[in-house]
N, C-alpha and C. Protein backbone atom coordinates (compact mmCIF):
# COMPACT_ATOMS: atom_id res chain seq x y z
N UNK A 1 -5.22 -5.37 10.93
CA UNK A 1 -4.40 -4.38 10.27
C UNK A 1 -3.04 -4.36 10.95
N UNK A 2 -1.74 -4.82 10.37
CA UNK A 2 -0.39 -4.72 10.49
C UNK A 2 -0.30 -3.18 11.03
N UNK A 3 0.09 -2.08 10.10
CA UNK A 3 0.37 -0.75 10.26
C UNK A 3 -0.52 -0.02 11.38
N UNK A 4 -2.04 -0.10 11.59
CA UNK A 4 -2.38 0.58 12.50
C UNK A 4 -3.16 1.94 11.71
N UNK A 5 -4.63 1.92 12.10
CA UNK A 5 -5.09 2.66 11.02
C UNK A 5 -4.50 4.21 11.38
N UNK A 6 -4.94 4.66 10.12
CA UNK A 6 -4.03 6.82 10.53
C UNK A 6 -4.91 7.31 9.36
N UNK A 7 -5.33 8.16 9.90
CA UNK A 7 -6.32 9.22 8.82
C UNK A 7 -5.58 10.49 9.17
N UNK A 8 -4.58 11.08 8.72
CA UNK A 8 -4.29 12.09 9.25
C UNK A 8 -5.58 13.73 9.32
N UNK A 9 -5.07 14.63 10.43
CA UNK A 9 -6.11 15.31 10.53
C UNK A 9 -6.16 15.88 9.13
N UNK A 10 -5.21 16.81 8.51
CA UNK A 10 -5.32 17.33 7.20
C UNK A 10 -6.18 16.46 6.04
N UNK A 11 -6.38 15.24 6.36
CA UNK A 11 -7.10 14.48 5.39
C UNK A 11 -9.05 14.45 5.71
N UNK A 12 -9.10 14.97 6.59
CA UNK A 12 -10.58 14.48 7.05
C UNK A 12 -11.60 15.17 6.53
N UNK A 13 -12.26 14.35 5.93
CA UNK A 13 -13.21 15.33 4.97
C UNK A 13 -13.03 15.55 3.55
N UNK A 14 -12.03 15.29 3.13
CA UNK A 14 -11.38 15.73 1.67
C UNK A 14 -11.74 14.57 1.09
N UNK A 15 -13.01 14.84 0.53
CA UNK A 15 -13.17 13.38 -0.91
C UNK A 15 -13.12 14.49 -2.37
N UNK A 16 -12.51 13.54 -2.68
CA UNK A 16 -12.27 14.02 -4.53
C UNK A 16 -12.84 13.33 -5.41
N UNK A 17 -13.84 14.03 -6.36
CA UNK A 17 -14.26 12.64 -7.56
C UNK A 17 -12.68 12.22 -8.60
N UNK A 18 -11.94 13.10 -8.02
CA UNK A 18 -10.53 12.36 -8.59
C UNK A 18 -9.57 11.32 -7.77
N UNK A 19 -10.03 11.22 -6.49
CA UNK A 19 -9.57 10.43 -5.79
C UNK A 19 -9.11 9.30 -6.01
N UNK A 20 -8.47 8.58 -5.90
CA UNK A 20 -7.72 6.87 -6.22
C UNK A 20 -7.54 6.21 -4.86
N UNK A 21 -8.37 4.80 -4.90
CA UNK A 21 -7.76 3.96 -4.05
C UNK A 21 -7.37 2.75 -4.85
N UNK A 22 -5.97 2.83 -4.33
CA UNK A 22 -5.33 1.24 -4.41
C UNK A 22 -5.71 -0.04 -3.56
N UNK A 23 -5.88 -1.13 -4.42
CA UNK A 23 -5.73 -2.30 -3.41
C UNK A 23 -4.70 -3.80 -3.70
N UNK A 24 -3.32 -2.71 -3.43
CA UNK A 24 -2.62 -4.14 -4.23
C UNK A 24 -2.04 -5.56 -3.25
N UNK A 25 -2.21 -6.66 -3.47
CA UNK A 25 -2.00 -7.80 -3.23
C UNK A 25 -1.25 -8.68 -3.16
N UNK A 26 -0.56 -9.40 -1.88
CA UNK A 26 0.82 -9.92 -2.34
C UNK A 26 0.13 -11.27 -1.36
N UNK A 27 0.46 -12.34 -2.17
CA UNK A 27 0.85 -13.90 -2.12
C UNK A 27 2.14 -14.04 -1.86
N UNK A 28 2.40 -14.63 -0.33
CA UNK A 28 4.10 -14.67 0.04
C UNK A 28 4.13 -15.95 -0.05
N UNK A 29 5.84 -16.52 -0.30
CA UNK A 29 5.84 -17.69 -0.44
C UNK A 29 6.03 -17.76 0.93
N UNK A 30 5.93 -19.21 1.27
CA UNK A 30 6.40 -19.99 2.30
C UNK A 30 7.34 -19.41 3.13
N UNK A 31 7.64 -19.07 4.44
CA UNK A 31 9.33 -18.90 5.01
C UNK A 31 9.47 -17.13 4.50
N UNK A 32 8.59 -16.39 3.93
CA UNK A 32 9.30 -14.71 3.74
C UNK A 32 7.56 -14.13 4.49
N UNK A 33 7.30 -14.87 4.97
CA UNK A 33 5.59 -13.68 5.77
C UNK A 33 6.47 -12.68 6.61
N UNK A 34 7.47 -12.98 7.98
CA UNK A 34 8.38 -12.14 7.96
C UNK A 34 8.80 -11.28 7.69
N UNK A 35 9.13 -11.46 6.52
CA UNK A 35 10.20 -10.59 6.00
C UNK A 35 9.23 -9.16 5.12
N UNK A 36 8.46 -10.09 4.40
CA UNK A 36 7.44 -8.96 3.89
C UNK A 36 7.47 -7.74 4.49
N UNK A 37 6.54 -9.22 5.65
CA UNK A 37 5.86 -7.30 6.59
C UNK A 37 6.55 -6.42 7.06
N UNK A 38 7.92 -7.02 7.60
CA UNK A 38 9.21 -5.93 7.97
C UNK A 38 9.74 -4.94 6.71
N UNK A 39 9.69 -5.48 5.55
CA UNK A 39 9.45 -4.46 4.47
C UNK A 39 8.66 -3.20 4.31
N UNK A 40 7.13 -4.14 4.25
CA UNK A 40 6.55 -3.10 4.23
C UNK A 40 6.41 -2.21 5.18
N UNK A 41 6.37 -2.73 6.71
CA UNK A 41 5.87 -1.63 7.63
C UNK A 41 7.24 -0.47 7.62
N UNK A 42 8.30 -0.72 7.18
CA UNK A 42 9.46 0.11 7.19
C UNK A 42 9.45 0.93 6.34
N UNK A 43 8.22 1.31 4.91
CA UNK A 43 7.78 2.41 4.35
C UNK A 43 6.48 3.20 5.00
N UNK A 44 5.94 2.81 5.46
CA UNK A 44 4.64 3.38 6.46
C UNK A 44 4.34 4.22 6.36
N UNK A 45 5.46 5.23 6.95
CA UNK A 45 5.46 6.29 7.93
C UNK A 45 5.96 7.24 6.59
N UNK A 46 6.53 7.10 6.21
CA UNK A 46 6.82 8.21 5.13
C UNK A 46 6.35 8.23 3.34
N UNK A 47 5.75 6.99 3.50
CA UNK A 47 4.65 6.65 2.54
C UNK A 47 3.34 7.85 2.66
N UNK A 48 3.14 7.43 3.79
CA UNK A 48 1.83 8.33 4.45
C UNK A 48 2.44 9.67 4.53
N UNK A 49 3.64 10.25 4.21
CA UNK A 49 3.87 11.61 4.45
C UNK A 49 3.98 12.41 3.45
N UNK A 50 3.79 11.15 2.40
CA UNK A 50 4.17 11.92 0.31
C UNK A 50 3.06 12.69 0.00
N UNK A 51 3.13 13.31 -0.46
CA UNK A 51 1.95 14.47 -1.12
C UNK A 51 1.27 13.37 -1.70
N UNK A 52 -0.03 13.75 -1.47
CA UNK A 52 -1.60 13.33 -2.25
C UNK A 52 -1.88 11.97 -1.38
N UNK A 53 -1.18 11.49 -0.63
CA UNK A 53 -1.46 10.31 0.46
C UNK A 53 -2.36 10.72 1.31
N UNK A 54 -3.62 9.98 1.40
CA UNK A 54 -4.85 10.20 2.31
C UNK A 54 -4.67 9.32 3.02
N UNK A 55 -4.29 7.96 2.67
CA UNK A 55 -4.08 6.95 3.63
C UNK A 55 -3.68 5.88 3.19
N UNK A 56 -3.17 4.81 4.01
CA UNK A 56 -1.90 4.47 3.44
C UNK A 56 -1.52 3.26 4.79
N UNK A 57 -2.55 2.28 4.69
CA UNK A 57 -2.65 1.02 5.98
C UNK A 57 -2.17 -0.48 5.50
N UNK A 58 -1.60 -1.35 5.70
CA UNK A 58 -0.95 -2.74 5.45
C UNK A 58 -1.88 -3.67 6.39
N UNK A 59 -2.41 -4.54 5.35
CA UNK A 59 -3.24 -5.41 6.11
C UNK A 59 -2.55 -7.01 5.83
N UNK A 60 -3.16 -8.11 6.89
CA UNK A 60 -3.01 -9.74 6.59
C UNK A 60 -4.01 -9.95 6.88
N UNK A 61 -4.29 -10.92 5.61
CA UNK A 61 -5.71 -11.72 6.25
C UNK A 61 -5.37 -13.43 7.34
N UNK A 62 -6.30 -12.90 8.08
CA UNK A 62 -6.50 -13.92 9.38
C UNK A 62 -6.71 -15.60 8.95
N UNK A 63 -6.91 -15.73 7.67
CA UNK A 63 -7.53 -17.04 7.20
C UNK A 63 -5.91 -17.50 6.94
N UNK A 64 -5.26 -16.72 6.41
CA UNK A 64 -4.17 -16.86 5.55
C UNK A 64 -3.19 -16.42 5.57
N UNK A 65 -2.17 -15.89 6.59
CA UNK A 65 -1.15 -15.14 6.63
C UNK A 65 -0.45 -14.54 5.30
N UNK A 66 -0.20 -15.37 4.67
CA UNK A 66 0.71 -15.14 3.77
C UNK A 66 -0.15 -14.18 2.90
N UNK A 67 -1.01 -13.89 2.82
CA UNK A 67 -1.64 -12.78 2.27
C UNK A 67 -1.51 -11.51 2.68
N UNK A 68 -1.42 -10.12 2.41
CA UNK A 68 -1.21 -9.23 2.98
C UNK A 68 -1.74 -8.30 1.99
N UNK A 69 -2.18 -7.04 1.95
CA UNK A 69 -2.61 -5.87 0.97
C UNK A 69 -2.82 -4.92 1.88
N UNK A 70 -2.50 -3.89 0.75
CA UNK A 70 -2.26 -2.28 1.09
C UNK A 70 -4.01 -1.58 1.11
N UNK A 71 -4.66 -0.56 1.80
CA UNK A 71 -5.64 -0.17 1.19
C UNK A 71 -4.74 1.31 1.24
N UNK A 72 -4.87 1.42 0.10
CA UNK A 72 -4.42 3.19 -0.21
C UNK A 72 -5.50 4.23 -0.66
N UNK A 73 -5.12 5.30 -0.36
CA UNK A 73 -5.75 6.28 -1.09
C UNK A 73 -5.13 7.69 -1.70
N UNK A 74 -5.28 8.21 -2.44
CA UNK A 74 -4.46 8.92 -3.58
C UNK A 74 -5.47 10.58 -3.36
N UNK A 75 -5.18 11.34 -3.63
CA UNK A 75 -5.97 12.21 -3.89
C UNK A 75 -5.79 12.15 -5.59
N UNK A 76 -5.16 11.56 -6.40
CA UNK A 76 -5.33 11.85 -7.58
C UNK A 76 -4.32 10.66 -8.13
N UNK A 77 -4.58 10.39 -9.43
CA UNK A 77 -3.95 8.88 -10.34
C UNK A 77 -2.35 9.80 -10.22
N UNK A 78 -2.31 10.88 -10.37
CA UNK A 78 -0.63 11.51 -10.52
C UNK A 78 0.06 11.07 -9.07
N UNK A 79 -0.82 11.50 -7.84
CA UNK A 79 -0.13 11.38 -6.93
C UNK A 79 0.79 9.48 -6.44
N UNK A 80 -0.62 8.94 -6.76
CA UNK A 80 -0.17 7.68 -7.02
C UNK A 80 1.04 6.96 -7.93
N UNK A 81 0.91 7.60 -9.01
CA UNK A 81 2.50 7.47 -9.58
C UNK A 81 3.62 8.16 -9.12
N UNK A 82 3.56 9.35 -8.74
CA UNK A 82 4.71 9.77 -8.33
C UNK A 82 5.10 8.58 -6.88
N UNK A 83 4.01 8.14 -6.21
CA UNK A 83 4.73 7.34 -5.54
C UNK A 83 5.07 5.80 -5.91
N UNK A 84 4.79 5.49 -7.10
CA UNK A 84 5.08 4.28 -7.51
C UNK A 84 6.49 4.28 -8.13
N UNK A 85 6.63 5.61 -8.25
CA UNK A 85 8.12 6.03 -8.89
C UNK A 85 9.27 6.59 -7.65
N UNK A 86 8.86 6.03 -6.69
CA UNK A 86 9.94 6.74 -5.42
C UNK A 86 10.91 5.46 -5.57
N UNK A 87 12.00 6.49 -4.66
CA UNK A 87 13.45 5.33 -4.38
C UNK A 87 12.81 4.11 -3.52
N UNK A 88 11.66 4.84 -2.23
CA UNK A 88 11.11 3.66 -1.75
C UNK A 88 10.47 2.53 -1.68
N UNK A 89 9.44 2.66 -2.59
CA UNK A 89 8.94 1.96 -3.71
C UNK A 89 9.56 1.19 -4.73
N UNK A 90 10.86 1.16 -5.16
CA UNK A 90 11.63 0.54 -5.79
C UNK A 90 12.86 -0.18 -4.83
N UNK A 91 12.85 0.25 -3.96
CA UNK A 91 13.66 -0.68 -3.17
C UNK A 91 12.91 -1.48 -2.20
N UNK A 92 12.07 -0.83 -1.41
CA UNK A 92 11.23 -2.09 -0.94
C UNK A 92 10.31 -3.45 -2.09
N UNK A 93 9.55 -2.86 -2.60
CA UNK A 93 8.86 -3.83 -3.15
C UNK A 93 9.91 -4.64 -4.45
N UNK A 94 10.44 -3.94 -5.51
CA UNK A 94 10.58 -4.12 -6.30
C UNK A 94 12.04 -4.85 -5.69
N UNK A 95 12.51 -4.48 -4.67
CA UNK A 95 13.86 -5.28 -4.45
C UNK A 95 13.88 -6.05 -3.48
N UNK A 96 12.79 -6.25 -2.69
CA UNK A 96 12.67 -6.80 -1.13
C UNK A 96 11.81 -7.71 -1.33
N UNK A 97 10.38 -7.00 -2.00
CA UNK A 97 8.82 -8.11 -2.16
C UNK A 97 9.05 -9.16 -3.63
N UNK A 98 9.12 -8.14 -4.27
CA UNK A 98 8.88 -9.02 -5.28
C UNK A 98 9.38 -10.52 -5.67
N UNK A 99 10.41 -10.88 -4.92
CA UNK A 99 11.29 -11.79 -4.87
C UNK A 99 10.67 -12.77 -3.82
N UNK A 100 9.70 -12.16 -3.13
CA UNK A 100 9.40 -12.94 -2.17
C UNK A 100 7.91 -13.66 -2.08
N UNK A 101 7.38 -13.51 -3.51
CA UNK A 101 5.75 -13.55 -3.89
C UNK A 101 5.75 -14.98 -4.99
N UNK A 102 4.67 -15.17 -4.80
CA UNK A 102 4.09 -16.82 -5.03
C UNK A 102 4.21 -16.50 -6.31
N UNK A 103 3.75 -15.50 -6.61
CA UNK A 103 3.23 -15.08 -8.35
C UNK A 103 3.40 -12.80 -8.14
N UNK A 104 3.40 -12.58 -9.00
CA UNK A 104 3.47 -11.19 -9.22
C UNK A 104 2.08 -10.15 -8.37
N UNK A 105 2.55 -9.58 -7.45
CA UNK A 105 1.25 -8.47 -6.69
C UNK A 105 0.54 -7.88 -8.03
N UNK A 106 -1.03 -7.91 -7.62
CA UNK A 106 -1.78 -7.73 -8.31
C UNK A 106 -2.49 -6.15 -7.72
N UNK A 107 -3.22 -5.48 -8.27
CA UNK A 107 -3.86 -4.08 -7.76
C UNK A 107 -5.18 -4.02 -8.14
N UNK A 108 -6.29 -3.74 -7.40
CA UNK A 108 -7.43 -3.05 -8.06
C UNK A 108 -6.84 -1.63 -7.65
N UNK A 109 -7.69 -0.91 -9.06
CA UNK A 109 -7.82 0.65 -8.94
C UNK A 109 -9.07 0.84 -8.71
N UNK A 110 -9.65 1.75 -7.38
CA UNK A 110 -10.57 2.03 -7.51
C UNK A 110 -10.79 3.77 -7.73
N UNK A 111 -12.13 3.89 -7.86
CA UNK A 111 -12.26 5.62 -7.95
C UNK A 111 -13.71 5.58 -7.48
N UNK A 112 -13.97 6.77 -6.33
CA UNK A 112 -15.86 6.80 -6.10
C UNK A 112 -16.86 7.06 -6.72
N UNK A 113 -17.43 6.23 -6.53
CA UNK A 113 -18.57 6.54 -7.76
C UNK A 113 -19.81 7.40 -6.60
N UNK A 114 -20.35 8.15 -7.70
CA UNK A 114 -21.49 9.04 -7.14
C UNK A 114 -21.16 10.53 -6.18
């Protein structure tokens, strides 16, 4: 794990059957692994501070550098858009990542079952 896991205390314990976890996926090209992660880890901290953020960690896989994914969690599908709709979110990914990916980041949505 890049970011360093954080469960903040206010989060512990709080499951929602409305809950949302993200798991979106980025394929870097060649020459931007770099740059990515300096992207992403430079939303982190205030990613994790937006309302309905339970958690909010940047991973690479060990096989593969150039791979990297978010595991998020939402307290709700709204909260998750409102952050897909931030200035930060549009300037990091959409102006920093996206340019820098093999093919377009992909997402599972998940939600808990049971």
């Amino acid at each position: 794990m890049l970011s360093g896991p954080q469960i903040p205390e206010r989060n512990l314990g709080k499951v929602s059957p409305c809950q949302v976890t993200l798991i979106p996926f980025f394929v870097i090209k060649a020459g931007e692994v770099d740059a990515v992660r300096k992207a992403h880890l430079s939303v982190i901290d205030s990613t994790r501070a937006e309302p309905g953020c339970l958690t909010y960690d940047l991973y690479q896989c060990l096989d593969d550098p150039s791979t990297m994914f978010f595991h998020e969690n939402w307290t709700d599908q709204r909260a998750l858009e409102k952050h897909m709709n931030t200035p930060n979110f549009y300037r990091v990914v959409r102006g920093e990542v996206d340019k820098r990916l093999v093919v377009p980041w992909t997402a599972l949505r998940l939600t808990m079952v049971g």
